[in-house]
N, C-alpha and C. Protein backbone atom coordinates (compact mmCIF):
# COMPACT_ATOMS: atom_id res chain seq x y z
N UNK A 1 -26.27 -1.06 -25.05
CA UNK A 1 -26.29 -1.33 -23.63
C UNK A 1 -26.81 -2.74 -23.41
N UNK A 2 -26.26 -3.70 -22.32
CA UNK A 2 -26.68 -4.88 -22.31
C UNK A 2 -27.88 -4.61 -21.11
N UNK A 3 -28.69 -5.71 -21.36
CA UNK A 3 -29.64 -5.68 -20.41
C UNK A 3 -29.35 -6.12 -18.97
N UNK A 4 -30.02 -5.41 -17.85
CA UNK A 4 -29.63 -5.37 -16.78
C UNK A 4 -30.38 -6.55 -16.05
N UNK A 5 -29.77 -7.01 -15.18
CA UNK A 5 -30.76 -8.05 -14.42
C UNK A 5 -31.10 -7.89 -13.06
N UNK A 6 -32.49 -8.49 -12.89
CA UNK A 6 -33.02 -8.19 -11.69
C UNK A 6 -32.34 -8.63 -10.55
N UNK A 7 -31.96 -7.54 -9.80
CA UNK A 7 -31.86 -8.01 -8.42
C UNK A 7 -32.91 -8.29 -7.50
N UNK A 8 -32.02 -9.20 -6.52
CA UNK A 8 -32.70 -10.05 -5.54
C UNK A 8 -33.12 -9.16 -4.41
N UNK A 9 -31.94 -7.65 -3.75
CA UNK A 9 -31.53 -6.93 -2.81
C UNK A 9 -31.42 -5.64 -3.04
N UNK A 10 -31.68 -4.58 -2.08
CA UNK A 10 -30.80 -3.49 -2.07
C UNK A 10 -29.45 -3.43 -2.00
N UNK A 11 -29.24 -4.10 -1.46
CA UNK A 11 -27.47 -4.58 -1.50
C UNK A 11 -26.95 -5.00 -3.02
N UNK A 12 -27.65 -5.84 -3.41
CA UNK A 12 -27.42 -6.04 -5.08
C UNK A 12 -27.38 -4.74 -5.85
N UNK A 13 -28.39 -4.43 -5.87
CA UNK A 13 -28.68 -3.07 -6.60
C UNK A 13 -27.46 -2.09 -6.37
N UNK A 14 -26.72 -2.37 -5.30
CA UNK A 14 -25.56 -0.87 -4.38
C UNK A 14 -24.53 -1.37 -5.21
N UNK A 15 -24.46 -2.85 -4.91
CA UNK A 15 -23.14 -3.38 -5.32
C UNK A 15 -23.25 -3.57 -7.38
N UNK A 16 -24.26 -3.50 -7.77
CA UNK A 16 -24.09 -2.92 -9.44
C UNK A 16 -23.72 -1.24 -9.71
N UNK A 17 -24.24 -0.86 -9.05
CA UNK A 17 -24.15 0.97 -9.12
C UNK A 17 -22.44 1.07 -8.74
N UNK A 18 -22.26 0.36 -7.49
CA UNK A 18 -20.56 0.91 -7.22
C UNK A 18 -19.67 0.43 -8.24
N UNK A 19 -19.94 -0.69 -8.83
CA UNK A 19 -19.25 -0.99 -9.99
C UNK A 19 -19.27 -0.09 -11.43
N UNK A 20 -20.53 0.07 -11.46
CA UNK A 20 -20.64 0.66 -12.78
C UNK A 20 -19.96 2.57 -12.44
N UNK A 21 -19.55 2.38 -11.41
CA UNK A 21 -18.92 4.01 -10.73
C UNK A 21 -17.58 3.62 -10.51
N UNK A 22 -16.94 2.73 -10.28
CA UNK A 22 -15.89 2.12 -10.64
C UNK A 22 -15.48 2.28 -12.45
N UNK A 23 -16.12 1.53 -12.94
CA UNK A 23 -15.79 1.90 -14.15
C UNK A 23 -15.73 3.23 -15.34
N UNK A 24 -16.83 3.69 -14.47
CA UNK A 24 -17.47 5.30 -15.16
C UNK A 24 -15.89 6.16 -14.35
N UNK A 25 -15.46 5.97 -13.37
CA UNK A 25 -14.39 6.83 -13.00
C UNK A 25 -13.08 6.33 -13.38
N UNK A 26 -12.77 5.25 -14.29
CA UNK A 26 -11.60 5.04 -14.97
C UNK A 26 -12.06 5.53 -16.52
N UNK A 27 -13.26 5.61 -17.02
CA UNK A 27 -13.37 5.94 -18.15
C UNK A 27 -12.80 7.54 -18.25
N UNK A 28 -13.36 8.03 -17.62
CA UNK A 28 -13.31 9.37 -17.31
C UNK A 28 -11.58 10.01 -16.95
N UNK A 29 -11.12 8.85 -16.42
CA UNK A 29 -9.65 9.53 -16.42
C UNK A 29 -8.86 9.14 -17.36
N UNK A 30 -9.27 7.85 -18.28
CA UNK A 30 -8.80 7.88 -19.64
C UNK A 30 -9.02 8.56 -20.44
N UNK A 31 -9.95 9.29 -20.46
CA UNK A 31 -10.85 10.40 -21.34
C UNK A 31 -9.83 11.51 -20.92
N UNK A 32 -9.66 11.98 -19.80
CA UNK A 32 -8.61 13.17 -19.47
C UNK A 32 -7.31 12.88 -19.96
N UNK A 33 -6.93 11.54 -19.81
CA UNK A 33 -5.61 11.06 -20.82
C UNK A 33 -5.45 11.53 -22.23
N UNK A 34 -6.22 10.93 -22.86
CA UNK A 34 -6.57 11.64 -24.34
C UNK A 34 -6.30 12.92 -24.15
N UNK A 35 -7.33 13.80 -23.57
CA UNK A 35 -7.36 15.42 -23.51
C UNK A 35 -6.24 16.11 -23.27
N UNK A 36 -5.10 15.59 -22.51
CA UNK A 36 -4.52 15.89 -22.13
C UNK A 36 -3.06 15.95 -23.51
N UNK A 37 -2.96 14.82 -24.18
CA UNK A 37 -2.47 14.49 -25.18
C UNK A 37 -2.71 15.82 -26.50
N UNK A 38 -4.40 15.79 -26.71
CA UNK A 38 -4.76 16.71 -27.14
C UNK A 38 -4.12 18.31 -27.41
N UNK A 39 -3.49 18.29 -26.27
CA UNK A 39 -3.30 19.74 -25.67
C UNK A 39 -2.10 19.76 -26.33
N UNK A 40 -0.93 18.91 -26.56
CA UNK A 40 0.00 19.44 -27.56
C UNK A 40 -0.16 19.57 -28.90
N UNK A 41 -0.68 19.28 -29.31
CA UNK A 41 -1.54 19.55 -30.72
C UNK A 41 -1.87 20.79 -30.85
N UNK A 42 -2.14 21.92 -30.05
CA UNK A 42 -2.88 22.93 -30.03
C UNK A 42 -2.24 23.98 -29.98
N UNK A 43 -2.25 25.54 -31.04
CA UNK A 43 -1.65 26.44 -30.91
C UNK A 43 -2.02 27.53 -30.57
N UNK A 44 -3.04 27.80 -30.27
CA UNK A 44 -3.46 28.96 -29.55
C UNK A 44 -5.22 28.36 -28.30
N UNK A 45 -5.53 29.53 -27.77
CA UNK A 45 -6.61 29.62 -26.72
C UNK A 45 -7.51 29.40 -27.41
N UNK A 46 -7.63 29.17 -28.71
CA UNK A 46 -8.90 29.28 -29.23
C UNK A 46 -9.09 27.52 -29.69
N UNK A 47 -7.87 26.69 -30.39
CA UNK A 47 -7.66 25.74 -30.59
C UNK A 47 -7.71 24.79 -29.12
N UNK A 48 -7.64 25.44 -27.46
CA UNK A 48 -7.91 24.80 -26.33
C UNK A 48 -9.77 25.14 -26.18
N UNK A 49 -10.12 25.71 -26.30
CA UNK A 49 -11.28 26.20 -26.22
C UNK A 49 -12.26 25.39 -26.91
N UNK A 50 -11.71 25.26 -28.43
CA UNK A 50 -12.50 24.25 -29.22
C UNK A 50 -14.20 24.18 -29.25
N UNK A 51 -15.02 25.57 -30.25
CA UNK A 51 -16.07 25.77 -29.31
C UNK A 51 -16.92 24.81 -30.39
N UNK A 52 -16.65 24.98 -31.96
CA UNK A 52 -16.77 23.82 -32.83
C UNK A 52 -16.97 22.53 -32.55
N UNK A 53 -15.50 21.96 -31.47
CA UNK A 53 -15.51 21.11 -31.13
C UNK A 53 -16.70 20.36 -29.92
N UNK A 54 -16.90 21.41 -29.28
CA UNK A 54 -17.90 21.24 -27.48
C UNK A 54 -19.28 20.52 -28.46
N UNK A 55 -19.56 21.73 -29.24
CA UNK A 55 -20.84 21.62 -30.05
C UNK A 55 -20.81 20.44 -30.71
N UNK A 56 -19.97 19.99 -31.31
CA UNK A 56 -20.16 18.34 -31.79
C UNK A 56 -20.47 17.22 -31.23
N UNK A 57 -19.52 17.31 -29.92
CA UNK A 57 -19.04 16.09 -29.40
C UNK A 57 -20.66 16.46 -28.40
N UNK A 58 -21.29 17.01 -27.81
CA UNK A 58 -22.84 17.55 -27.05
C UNK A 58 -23.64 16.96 -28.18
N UNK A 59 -23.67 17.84 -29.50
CA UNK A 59 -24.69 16.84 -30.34
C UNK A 59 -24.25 15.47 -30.16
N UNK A 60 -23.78 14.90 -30.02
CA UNK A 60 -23.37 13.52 -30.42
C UNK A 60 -23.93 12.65 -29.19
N UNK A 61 -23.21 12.97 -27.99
CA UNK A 61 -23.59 12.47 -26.92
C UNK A 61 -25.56 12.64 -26.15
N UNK A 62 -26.10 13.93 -26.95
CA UNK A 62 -27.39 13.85 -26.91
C UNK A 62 -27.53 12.64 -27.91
N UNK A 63 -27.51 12.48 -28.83
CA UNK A 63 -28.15 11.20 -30.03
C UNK A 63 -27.48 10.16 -28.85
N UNK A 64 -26.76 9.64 -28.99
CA UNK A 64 -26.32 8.75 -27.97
C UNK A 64 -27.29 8.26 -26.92
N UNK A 65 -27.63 9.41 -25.96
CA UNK A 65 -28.63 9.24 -24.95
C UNK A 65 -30.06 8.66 -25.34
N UNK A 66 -30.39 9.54 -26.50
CA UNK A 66 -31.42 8.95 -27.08
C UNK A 66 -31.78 7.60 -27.37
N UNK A 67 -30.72 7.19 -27.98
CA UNK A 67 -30.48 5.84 -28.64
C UNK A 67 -30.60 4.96 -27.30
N UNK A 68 -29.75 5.59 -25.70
CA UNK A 68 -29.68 4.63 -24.87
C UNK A 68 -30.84 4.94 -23.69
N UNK A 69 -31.97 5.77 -24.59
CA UNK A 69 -33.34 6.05 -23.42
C UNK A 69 -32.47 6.76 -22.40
N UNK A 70 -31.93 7.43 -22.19
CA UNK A 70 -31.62 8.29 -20.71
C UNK A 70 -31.82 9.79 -21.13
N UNK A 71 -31.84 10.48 -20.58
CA UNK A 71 -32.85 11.69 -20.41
C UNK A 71 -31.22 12.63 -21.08
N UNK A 72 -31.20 13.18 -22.22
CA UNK A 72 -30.05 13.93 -23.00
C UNK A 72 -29.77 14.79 -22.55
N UNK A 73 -30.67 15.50 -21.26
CA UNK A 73 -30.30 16.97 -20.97
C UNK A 73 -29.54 16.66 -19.58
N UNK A 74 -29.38 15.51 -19.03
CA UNK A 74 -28.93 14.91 -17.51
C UNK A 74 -27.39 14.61 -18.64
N UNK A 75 -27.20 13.75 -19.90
CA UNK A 75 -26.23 13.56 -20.35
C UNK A 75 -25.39 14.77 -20.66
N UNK A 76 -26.28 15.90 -21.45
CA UNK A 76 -25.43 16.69 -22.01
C UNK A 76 -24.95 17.69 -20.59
N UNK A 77 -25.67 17.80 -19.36
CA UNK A 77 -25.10 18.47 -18.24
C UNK A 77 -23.80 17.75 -17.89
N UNK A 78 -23.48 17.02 -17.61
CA UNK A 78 -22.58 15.72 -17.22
C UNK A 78 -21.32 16.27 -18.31
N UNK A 79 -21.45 15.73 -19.61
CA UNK A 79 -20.92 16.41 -20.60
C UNK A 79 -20.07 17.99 -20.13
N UNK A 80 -20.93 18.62 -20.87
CA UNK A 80 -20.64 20.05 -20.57
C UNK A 80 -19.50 20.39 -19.40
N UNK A 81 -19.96 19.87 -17.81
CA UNK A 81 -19.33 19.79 -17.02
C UNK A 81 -17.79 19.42 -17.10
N UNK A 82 -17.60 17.70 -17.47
CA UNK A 82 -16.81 17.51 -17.73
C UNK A 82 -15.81 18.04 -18.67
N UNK A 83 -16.32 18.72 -19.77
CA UNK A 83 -15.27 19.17 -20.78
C UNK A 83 -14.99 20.11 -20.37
N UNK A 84 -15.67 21.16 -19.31
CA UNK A 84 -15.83 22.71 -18.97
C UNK A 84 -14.16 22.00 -17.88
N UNK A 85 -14.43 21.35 -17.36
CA UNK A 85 -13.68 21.22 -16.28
C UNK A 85 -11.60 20.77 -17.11
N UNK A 86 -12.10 19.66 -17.92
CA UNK A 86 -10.86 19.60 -19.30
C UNK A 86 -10.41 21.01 -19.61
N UNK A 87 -11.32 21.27 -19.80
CA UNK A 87 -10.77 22.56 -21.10
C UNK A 87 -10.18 23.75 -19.96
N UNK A 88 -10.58 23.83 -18.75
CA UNK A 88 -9.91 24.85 -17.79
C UNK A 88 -8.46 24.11 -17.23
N UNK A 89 -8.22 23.24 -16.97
CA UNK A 89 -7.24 22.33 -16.88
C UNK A 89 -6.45 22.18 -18.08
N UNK A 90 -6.25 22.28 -19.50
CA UNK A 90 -5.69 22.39 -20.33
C UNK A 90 -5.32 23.82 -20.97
N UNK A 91 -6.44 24.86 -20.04
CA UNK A 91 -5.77 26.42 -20.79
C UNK A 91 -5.09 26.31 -19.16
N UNK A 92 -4.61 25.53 -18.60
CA UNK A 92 -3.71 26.76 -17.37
C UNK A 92 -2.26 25.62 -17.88
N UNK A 93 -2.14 24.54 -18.32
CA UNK A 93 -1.23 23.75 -18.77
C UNK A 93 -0.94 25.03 -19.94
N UNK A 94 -1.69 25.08 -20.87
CA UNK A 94 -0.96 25.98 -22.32
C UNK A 94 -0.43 27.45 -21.55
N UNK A 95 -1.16 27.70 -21.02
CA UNK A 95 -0.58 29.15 -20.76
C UNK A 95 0.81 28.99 -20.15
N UNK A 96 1.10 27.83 -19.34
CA UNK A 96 2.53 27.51 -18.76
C UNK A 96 3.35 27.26 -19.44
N UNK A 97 3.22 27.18 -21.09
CA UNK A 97 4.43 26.33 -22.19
C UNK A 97 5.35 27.01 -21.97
């Protein structure tokens, strides 16, 4: 993570946050791009489910947090969420093949 610099304003401070939410919401729909890709790869509910998989990619993103000082259990909720929300969106795509 690069270091952040002091603002002058509350207005400064708004206008770094909307950016960095700008970017956090294109990451996130490239991330569903991938997932989405993912999903033909996959031959049954259990291969969409991926519970092997949840558990990795959660450990990972806790070490992550660590590494970037932010609180792992705010990351791994965020996480969780998001994949919970993937992975229901990709079993109603498979069930339609």
């Amino acid at each position: 993570m690069e270091p952040i610099h002091t603002c002058e304003s509350l207005d400064e401070v708004r206008a770094n946050i909307d950016c960095i939410d700008d970017q956090l919401v294109d990451l996130i729909a490239e991330r569903g791009a991938y997932v989405a890709q993912a999903a033909q790869f996959k031959r049954n509910a259990d291969d969409v489910k991926a519970s092997s998989r949840v558990d990795a990619v959660i450990a990972k993103v806790r070490g992550l947090a660590e590494t970037s000082h932010v609180d792992p259990d705010l990351v791994e909720a965020v996480w969780r969420t998001m994949i919970e929300h993937f992975t229901n969106t990709e079993m109603k795509d498979f069930m339609h093949r």
